[in-house]
C-alpha atoms as a PDB file:
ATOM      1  CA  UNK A   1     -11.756   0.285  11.970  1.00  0.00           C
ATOM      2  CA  UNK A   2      -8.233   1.492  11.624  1.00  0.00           C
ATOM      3  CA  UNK A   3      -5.931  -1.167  13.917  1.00  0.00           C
ATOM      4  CA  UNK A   4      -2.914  -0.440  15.932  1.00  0.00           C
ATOM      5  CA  UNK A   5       0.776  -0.739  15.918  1.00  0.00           C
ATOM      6  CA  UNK A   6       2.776  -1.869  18.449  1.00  0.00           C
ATOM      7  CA  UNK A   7       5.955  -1.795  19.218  1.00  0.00           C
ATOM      8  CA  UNK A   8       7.604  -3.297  21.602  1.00  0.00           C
ATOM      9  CA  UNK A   9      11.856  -2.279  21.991  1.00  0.00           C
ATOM     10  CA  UNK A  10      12.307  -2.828  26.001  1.00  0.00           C
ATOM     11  CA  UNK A  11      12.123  -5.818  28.016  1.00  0.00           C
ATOM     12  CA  UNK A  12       8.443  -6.821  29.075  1.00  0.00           C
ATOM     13  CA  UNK A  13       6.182  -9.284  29.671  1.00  0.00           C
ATOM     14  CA  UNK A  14       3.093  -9.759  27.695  1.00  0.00           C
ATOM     15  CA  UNK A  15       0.368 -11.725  28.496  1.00  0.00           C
ATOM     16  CA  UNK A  16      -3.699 -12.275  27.930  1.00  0.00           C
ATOM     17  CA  UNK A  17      -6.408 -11.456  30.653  1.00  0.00           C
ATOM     18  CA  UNK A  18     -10.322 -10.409  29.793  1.00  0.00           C
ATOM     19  CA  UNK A  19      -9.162 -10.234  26.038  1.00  0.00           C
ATOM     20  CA  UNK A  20      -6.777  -7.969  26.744  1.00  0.00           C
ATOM     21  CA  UNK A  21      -3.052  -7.687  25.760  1.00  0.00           C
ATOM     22  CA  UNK A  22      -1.591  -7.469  29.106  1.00  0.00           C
ATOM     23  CA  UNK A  23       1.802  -5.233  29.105  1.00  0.00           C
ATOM     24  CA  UNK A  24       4.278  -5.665  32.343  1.00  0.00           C
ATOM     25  CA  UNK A  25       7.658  -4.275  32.663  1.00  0.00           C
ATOM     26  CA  UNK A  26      10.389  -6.441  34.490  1.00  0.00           C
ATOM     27  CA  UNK A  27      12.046  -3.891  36.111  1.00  0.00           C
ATOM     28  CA  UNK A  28       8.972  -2.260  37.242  1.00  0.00           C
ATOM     29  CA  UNK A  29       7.826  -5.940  38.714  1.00  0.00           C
ATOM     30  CA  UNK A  30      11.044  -7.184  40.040  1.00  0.00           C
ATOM     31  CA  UNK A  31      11.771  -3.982  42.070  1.00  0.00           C
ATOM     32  CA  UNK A  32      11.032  -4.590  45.126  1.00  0.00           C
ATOM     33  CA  UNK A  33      11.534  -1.041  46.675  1.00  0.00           C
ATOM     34  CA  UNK A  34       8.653   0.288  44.540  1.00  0.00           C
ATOM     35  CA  UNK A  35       5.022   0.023  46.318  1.00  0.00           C
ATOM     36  CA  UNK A  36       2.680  -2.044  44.978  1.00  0.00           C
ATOM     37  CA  UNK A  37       0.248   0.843  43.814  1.00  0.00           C
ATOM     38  CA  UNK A  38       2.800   2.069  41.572  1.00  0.00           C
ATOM     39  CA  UNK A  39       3.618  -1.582  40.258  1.00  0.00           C
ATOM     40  CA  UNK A  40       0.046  -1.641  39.587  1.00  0.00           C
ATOM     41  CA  UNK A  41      -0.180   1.726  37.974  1.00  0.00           C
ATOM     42  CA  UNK A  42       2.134   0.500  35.424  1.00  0.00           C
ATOM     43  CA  UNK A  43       0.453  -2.420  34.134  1.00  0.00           C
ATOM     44  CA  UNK A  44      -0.740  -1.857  30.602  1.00  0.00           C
ATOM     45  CA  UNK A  45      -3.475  -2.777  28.843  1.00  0.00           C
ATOM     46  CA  UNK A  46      -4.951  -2.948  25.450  1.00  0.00           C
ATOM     47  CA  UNK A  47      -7.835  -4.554  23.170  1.00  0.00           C
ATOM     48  CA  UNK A  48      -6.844  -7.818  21.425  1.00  0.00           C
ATOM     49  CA  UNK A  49      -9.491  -6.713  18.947  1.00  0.00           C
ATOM     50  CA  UNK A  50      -7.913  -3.287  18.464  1.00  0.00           C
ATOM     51  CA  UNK A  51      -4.542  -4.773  17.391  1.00  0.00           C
ATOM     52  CA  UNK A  52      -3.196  -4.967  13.931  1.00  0.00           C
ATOM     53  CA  UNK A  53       0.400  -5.444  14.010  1.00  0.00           C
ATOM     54  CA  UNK A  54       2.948  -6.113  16.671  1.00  0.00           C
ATOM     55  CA  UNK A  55       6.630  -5.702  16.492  1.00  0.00           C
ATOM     56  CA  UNK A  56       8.758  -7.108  18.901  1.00  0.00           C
ATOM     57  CA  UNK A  57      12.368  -5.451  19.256  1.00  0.00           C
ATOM     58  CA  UNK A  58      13.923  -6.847  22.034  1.00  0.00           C
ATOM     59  CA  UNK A  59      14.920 -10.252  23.080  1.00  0.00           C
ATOM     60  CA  UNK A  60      13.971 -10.053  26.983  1.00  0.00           C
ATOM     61  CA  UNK A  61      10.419 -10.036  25.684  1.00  0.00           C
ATOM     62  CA  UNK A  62       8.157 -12.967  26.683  1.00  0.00           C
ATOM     63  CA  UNK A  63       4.845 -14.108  25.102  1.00  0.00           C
ATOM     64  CA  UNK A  64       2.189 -16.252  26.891  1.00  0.00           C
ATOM     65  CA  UNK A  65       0.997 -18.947  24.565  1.00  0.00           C
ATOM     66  CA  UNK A  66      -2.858 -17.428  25.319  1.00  0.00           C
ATOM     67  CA  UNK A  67      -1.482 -14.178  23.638  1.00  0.00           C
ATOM     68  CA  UNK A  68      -0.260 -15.006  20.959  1.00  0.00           C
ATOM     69  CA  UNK A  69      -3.297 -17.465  19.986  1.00  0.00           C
ATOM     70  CA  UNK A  70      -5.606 -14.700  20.521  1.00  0.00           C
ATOM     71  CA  UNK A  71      -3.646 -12.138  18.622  1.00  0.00           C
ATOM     72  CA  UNK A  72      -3.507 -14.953  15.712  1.00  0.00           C
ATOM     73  CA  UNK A  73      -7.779 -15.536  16.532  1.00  0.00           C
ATOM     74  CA  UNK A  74      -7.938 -11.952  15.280  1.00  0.00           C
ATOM     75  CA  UNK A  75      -5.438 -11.805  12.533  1.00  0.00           C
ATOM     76  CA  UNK A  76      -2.832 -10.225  13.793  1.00  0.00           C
ATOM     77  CA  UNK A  77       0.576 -10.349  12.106  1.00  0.00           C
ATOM     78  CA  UNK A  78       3.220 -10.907  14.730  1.00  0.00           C
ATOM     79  CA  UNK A  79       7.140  -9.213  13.793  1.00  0.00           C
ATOM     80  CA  UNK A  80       9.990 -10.259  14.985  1.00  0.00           C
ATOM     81  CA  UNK A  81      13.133  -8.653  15.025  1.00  0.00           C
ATOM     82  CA  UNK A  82      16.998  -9.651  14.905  1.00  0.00           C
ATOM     83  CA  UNK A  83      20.047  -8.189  16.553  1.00  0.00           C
ATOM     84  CA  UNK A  84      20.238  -5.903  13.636  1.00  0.00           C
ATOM     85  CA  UNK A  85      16.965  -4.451  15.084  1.00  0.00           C
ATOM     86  CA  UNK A  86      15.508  -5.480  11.654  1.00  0.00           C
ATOM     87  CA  UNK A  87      12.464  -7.543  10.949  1.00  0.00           C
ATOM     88  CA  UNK A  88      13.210 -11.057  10.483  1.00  0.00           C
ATOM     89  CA  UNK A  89      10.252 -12.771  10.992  1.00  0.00           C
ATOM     90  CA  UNK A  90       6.140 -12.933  10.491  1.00  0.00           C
ATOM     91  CA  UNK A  91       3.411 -14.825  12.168  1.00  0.00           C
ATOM     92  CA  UNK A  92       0.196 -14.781  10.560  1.00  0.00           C
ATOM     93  CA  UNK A  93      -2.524 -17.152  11.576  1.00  0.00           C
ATOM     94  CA  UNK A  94      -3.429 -20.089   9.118  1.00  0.00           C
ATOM     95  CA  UNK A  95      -7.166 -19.410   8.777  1.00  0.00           C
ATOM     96  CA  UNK A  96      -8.569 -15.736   8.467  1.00  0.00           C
ATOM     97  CA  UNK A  97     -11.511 -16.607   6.288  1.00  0.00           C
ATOM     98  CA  UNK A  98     -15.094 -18.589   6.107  1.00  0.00           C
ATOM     99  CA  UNK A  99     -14.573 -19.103   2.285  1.00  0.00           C
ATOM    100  CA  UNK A 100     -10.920 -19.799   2.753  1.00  0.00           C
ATOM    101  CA  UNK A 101     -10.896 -23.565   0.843  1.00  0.00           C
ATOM    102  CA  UNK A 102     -12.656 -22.300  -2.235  1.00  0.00           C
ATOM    103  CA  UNK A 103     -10.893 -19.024  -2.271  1.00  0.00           C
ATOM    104  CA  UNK A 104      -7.584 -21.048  -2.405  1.00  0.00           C
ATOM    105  CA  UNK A 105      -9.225 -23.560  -4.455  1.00  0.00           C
ATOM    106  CA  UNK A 106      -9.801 -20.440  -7.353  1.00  0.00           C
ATOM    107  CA  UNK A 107      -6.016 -18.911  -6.653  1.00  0.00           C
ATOM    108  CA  UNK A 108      -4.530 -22.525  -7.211  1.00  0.00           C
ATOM    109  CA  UNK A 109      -6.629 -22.470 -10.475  1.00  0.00           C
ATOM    110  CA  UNK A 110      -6.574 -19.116 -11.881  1.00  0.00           C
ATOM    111  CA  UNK A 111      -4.729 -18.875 -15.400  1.00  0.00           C
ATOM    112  CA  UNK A 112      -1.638 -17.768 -16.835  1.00  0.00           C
ATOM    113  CA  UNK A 113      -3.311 -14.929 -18.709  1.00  0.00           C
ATOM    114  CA  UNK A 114      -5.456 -13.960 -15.897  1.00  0.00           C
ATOM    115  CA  UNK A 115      -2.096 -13.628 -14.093  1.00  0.00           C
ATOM    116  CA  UNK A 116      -0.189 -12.024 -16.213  1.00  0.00           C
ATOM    117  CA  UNK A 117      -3.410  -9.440 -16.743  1.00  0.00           C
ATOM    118  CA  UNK A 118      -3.017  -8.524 -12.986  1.00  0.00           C
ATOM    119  CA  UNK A 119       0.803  -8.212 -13.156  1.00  0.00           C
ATOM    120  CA  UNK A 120       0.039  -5.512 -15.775  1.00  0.00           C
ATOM    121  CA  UNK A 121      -2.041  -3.772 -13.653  1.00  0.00           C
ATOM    122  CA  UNK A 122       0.158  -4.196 -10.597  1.00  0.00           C
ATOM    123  CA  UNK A 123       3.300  -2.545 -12.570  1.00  0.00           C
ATOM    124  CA  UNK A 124       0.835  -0.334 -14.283  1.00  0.00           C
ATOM    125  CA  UNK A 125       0.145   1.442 -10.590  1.00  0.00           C
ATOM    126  CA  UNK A 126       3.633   1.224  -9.384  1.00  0.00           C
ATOM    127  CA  UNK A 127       4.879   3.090 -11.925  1.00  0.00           C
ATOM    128  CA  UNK A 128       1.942   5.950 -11.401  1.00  0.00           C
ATOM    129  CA  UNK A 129       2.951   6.111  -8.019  1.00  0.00           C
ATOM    130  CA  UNK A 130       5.873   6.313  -8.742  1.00  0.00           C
ATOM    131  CA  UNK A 131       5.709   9.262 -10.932  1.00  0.00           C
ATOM    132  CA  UNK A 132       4.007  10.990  -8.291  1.00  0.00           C
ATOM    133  CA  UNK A 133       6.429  10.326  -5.872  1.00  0.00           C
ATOM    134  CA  UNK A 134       9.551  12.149  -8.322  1.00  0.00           C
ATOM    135  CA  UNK A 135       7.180  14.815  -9.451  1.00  0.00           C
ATOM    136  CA  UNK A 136       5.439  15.930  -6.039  1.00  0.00           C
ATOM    137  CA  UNK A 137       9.380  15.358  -3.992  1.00  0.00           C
ATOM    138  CA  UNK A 138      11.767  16.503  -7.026  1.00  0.00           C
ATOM    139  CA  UNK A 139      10.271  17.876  -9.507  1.00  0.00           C
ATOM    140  CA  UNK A 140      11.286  15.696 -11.856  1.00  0.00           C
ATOM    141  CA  UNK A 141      10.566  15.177 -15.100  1.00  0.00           C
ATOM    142  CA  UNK A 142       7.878  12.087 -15.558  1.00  0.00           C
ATOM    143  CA  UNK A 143       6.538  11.778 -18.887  1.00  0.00           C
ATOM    144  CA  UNK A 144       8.739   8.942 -19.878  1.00  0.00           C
ATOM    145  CA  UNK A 145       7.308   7.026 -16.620  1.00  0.00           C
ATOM    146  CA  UNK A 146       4.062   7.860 -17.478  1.00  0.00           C
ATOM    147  CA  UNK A 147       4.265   7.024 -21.087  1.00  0.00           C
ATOM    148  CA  UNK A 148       5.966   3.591 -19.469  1.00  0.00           C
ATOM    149  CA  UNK A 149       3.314   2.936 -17.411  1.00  0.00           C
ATOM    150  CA  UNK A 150       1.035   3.442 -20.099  1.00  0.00           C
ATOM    151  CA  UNK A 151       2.451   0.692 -22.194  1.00  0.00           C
ATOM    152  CA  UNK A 152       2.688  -1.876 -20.048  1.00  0.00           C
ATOM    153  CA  UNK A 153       1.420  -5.141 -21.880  1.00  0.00           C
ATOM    154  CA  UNK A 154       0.215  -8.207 -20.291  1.00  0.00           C
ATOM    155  CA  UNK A 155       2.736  -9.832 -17.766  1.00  0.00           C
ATOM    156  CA  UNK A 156       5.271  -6.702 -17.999  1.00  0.00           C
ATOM    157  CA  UNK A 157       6.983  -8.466 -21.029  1.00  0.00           C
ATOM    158  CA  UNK A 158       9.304  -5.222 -21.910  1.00  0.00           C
ATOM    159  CA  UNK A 159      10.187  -5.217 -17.830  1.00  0.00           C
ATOM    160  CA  UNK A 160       9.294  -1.768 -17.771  1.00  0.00           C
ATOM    161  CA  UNK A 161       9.154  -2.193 -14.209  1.00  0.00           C
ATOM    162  CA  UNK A 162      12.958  -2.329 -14.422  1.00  0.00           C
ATOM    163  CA  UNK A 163      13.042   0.569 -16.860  1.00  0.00           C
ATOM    164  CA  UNK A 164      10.984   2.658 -14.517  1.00  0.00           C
ATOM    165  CA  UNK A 165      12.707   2.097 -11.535  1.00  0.00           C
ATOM    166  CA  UNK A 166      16.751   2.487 -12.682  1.00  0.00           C
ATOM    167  CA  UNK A 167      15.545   6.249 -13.114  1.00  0.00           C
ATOM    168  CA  UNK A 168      12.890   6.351 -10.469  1.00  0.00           C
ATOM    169  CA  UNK A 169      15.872   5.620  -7.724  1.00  0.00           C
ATOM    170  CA  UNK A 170      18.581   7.452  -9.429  1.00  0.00           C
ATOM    171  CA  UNK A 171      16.578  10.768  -9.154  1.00  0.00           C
ATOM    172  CA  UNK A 172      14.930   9.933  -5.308  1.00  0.00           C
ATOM    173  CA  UNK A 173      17.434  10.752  -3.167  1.00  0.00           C
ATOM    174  CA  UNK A 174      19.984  13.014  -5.710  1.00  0.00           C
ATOM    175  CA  UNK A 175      21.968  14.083  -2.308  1.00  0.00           C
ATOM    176  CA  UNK A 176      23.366  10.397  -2.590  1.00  0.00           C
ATOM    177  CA  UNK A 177      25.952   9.887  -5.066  1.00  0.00           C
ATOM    178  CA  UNK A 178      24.918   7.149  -7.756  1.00  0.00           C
ATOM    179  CA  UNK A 179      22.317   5.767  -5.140  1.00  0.00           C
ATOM    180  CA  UNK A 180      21.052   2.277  -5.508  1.00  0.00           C
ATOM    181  CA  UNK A 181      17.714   0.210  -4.244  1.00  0.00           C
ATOM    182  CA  UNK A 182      20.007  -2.487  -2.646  1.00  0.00           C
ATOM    183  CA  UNK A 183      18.672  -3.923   0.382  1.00  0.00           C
ATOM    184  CA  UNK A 184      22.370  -4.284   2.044  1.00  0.00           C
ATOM    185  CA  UNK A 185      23.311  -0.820   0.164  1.00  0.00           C
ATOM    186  CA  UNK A 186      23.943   2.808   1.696  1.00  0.00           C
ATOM    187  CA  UNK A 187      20.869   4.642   3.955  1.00  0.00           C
ATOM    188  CA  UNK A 188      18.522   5.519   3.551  1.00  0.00           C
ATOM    189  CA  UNK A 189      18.142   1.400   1.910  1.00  0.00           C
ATOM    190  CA  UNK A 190      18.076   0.356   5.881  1.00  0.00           C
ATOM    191  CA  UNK A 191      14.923   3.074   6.186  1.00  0.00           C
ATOM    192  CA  UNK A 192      13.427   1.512   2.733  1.00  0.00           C
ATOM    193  CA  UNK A 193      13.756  -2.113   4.600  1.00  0.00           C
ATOM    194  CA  UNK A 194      12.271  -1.477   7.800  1.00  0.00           C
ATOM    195  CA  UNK A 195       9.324   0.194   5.628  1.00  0.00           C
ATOM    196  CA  UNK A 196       8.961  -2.728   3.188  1.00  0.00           C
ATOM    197  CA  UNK A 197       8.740  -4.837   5.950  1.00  0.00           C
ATOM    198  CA  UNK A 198       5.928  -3.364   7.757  1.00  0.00           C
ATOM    199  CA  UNK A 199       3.880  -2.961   4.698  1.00  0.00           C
ATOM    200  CA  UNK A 200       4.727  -6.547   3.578  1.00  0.00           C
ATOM    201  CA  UNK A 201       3.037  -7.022   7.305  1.00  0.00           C
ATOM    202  CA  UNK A 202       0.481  -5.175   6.451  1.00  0.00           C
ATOM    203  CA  UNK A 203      -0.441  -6.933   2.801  1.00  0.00           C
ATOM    204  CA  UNK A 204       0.067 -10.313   4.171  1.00  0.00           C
ATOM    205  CA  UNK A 205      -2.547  -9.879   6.968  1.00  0.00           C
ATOM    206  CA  UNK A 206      -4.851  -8.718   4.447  1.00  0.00           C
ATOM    207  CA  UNK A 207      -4.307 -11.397   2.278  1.00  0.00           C
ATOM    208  CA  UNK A 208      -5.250 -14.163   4.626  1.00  0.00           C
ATOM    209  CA  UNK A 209      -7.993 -12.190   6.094  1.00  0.00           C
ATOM    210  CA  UNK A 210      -9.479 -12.375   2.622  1.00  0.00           C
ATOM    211  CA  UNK A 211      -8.674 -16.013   2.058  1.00  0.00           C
ATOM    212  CA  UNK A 212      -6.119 -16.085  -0.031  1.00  0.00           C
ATOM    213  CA  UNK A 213      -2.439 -17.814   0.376  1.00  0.00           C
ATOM    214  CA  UNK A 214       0.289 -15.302   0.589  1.00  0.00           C
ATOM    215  CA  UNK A 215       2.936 -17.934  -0.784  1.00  0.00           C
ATOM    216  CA  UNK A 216       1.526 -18.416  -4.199  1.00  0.00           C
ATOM    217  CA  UNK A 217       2.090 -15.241  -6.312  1.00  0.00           C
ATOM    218  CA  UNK A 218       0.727 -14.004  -9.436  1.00  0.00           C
ATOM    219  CA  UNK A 219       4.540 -13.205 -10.392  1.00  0.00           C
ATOM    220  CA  UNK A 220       6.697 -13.769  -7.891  1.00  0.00           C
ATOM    221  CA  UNK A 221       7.947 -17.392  -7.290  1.00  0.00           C
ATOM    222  CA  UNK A 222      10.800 -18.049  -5.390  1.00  0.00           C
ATOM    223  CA  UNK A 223      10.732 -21.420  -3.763  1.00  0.00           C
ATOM    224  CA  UNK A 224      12.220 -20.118  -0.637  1.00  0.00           C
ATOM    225  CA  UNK A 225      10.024 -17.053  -0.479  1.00  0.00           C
ATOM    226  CA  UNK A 226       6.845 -17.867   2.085  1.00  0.00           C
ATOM    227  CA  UNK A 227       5.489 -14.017   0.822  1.00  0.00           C
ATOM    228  CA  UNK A 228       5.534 -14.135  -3.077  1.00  0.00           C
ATOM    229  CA  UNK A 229       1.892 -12.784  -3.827  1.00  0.00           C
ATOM    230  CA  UNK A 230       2.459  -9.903  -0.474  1.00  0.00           C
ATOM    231  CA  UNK A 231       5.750  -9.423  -2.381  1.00  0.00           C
ATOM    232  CA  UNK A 232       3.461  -8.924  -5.888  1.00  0.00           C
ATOM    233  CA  UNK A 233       0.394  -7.194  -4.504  1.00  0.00           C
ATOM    234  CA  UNK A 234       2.481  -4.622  -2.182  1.00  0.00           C
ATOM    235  CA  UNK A 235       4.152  -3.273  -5.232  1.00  0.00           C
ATOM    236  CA  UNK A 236       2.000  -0.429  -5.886  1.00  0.00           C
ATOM    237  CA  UNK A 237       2.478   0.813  -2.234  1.00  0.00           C
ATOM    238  CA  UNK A 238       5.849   1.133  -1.737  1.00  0.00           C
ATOM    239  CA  UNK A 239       6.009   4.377  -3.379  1.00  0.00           C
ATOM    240  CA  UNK A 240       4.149   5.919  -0.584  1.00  0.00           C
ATOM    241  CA  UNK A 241       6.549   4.383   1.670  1.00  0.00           C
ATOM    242  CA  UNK A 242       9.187   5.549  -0.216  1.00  0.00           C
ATOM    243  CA  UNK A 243       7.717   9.328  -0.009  1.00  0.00           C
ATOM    244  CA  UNK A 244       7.911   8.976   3.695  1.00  0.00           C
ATOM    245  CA  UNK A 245      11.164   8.015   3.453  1.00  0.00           C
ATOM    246  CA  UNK A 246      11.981  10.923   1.577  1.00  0.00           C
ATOM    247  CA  UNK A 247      10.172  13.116   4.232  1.00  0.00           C
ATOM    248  CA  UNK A 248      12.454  11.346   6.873  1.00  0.00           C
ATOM    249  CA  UNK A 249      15.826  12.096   4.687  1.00  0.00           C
ATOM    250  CA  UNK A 250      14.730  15.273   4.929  1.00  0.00           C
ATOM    251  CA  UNK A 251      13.781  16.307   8.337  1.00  0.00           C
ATOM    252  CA  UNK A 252      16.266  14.338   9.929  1.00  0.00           C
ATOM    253  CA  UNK A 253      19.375  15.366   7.483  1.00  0.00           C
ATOM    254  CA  UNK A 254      22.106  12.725   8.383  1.00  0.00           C
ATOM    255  CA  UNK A 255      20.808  11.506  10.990  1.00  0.00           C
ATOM    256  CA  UNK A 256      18.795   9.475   8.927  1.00  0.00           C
ATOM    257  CA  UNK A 257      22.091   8.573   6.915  1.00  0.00           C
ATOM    258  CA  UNK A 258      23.140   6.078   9.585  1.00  0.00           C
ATOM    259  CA  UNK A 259      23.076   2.403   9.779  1.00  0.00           C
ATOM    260  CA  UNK A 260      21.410   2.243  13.120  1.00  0.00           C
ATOM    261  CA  UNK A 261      17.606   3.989  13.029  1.00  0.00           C
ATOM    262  CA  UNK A 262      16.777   6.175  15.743  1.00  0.00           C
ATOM    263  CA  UNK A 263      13.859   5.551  17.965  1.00  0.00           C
ATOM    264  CA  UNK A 264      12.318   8.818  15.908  1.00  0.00           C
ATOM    265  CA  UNK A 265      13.187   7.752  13.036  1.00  0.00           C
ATOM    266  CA  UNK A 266      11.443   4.158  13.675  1.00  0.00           C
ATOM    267  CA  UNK A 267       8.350   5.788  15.578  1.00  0.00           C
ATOM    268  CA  UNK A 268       7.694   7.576  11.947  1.00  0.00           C
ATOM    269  CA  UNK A 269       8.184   4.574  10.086  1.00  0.00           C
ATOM    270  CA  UNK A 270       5.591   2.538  12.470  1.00  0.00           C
ATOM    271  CA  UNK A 271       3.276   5.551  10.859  1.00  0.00           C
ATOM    272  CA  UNK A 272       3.217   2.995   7.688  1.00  0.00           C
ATOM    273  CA  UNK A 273      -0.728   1.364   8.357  1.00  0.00           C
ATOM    274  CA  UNK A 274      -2.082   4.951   8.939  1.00  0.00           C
ATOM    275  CA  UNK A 275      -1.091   6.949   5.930  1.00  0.00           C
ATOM    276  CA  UNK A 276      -3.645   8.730   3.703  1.00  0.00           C
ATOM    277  CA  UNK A 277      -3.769   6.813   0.540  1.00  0.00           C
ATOM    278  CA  UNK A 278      -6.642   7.227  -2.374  1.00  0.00           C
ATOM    279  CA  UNK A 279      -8.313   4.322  -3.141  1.00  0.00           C
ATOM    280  CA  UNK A 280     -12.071   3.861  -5.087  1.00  0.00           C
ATOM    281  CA  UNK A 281     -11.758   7.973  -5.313  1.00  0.00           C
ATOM    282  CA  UNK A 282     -11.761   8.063  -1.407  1.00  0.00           C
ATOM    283  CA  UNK A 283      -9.209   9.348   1.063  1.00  0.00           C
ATOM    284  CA  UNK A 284      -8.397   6.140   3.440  1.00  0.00           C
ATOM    285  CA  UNK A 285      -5.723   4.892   5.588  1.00  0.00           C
ATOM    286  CA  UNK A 286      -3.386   2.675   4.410  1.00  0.00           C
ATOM    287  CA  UNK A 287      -4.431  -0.475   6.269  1.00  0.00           C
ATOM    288  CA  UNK A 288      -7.997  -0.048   5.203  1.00  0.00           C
ATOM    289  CA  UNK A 289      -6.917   0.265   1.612  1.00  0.00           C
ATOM    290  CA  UNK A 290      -4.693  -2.944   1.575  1.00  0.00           C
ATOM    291  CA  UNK A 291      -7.914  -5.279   2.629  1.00  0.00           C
ATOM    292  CA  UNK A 292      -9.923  -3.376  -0.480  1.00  0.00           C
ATOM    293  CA  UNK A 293      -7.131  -4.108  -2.425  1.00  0.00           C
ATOM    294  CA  UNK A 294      -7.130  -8.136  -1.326  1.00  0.00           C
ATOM    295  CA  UNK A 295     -10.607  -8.612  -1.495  1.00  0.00           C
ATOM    296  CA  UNK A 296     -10.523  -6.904  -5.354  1.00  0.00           C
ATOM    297  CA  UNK A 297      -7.817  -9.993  -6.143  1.00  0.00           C
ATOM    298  CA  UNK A 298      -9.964 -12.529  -4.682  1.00  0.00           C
ATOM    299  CA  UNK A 299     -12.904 -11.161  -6.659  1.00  0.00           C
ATOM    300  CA  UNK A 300     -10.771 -11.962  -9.864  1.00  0.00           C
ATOM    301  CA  UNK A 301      -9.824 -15.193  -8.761  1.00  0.00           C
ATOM    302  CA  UNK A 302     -13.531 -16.184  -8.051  1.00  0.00           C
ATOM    303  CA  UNK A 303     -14.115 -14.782 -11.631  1.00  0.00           C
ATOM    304  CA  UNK A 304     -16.433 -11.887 -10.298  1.00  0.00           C
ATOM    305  CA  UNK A 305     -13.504  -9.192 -11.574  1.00  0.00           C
ATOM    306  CA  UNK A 306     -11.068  -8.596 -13.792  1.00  0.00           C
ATOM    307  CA  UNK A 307      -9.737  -5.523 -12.048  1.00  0.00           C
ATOM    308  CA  UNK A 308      -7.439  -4.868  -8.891  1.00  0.00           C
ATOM    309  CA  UNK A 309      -8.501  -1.883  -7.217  1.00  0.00           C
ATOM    310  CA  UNK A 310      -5.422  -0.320  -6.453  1.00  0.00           C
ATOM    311  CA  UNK A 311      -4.125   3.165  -4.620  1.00  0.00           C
ATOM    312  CA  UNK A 312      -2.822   6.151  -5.472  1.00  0.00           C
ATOM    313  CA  UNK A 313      -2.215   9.518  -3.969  1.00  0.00           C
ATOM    314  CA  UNK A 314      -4.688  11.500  -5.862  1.00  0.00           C
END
């Protein structure tokens, strides 16, 4: 079951009733020359169980303490954002799975080589995606990332990674002159951020629902970084966030070039946990793909795989 998205820019009050995500508006309640029928009429009210991922935009918005330990009951990653309108924080719950203590037990455990094997496979399907991304939105040439992805060893010792992606970005957006990945660079890097955020979302949830500890990564490792294996696992996805980006850039023209996103601009980048990916030779959204991708890690954790099953767009 595909979850939603939702997200929440005005001021509003959410609470819990019947399992339900309860959604009032201030100045619908506090008007006092509205009748009550129409007060009532625009109550809101959704599924706890249906919910995914909620993004809260705004800070006149209040949480009941019933919500938001039902939303975490059924792993739901809570976003908050700053006065940048960017995501700055993530609430995920602490337990999302029956097996959870050996599961962490085996990721505490697993080996340097084993590691370092999925780290090759990681950059391995980055760099495909990649290549699909230039070839499909520029037409550029892609052997050299395919031969790179190709000869990826163990652990990405020859950072091809790095190789791959100084001439993956300088041909993306070609409009830009001498464009950079930078998070605090030129747009379209705030459209890139607010992606990367929701996907990171998206991966994170995943990973606890399959029992695993999104702070200990298979290559990332800052100490201050509470994300490191979302950060390592959600590196073969960003190239289909990066193609919507693209898609954005070019629908919107420069529009999209400014530092504040649009409402449209953010309502197609909230599109993020539905997009058509290709994972085990099926067609499946996004979302759906991420947990098959998280339970494949915790399979080679457990020692019942030595593969991540990873997406790509054909």
């Amino acid at each position: 079951m595909i979850k939603k998205t939702l997200y929440f820019e005005n001021p509003a009050y959410l609470s819990l009733k019947n399992k339900q995500l309860v959604v009032k508006l201030p100045e619908v309640e506090n008007n006092d020359a509205l009748p009550d029928l129409l007060k009532a009429e625009s109550v809101k009210t959704i599924p706890v169980e249906d919910i995914g991922i909620v993004i809260l935009d705004n800070k006149q918005i209040t949480l009941t303490h019933g919500l938001i330990e039902a939303l975490l009951e059924n792993n739901c990653a809570l976003i908050t954002c700053g006065s940048n309108r960017m995501p700055v924080g993530l609430l995920l719950p602490l337990e999302g799975n029956t097996l959870q203590s050996e599961r962490f037990t085996a990721q505490i455990e697993a080996s340097l080589p084993l590691k370092k094997q999925l780290w090759q496979q990681t950059i391995q399907a980055k760099i495909e995606n990649q290549a699909y991304v230039l070839k499909t939105c520029r037409g550029t040439e892609v052997r050299n990332m395919l031969k790179w992805a190709n000869d990826v060893r163990s652990g990405d010792s020859d950072n091809l990674e790095g190789r791959a992606a100084a001439y993956y970005w300088k041909n993306l957006f070609p409009m830009i002159d001498d464009f950079t990945r930078d998070r605090d660079g030129v747009p379209p890097n705030n459209l890139l951020n607010y992606g990367y955020a929701i996907l990171r979302s998206v991966v994170a949830r995943a990973l606890v629902a399959s029992g695993l500890l999104p702070t200990l990564g298979i290559h990332h490792h800052n100490r201050y970084n509470a994300y490191c294996l979302a950060d390592d696992i959600m590196e073969p996805y960003r190239p289909f966030v990066d193609k919507l980006v693209v898609e954005i850039v070019e629908t919107h023209g420069r529009a999209s070039l400014q530092t504040d996103l649009t409402k449209d601009i953010k309502i197609k980048l909230l599109q993020i946990p539905v997009l058509d990916v290709i994972i085990n030779d099926q067609r499946s959204p996004l979302m759906v793909a991420v947990t098959q991708t998280t339970a494949s890690l915790a399979k080679c954790f457990l020692g019942e795989n030595r593969k991540i099953v990873y997406p790509s767009f054909e």
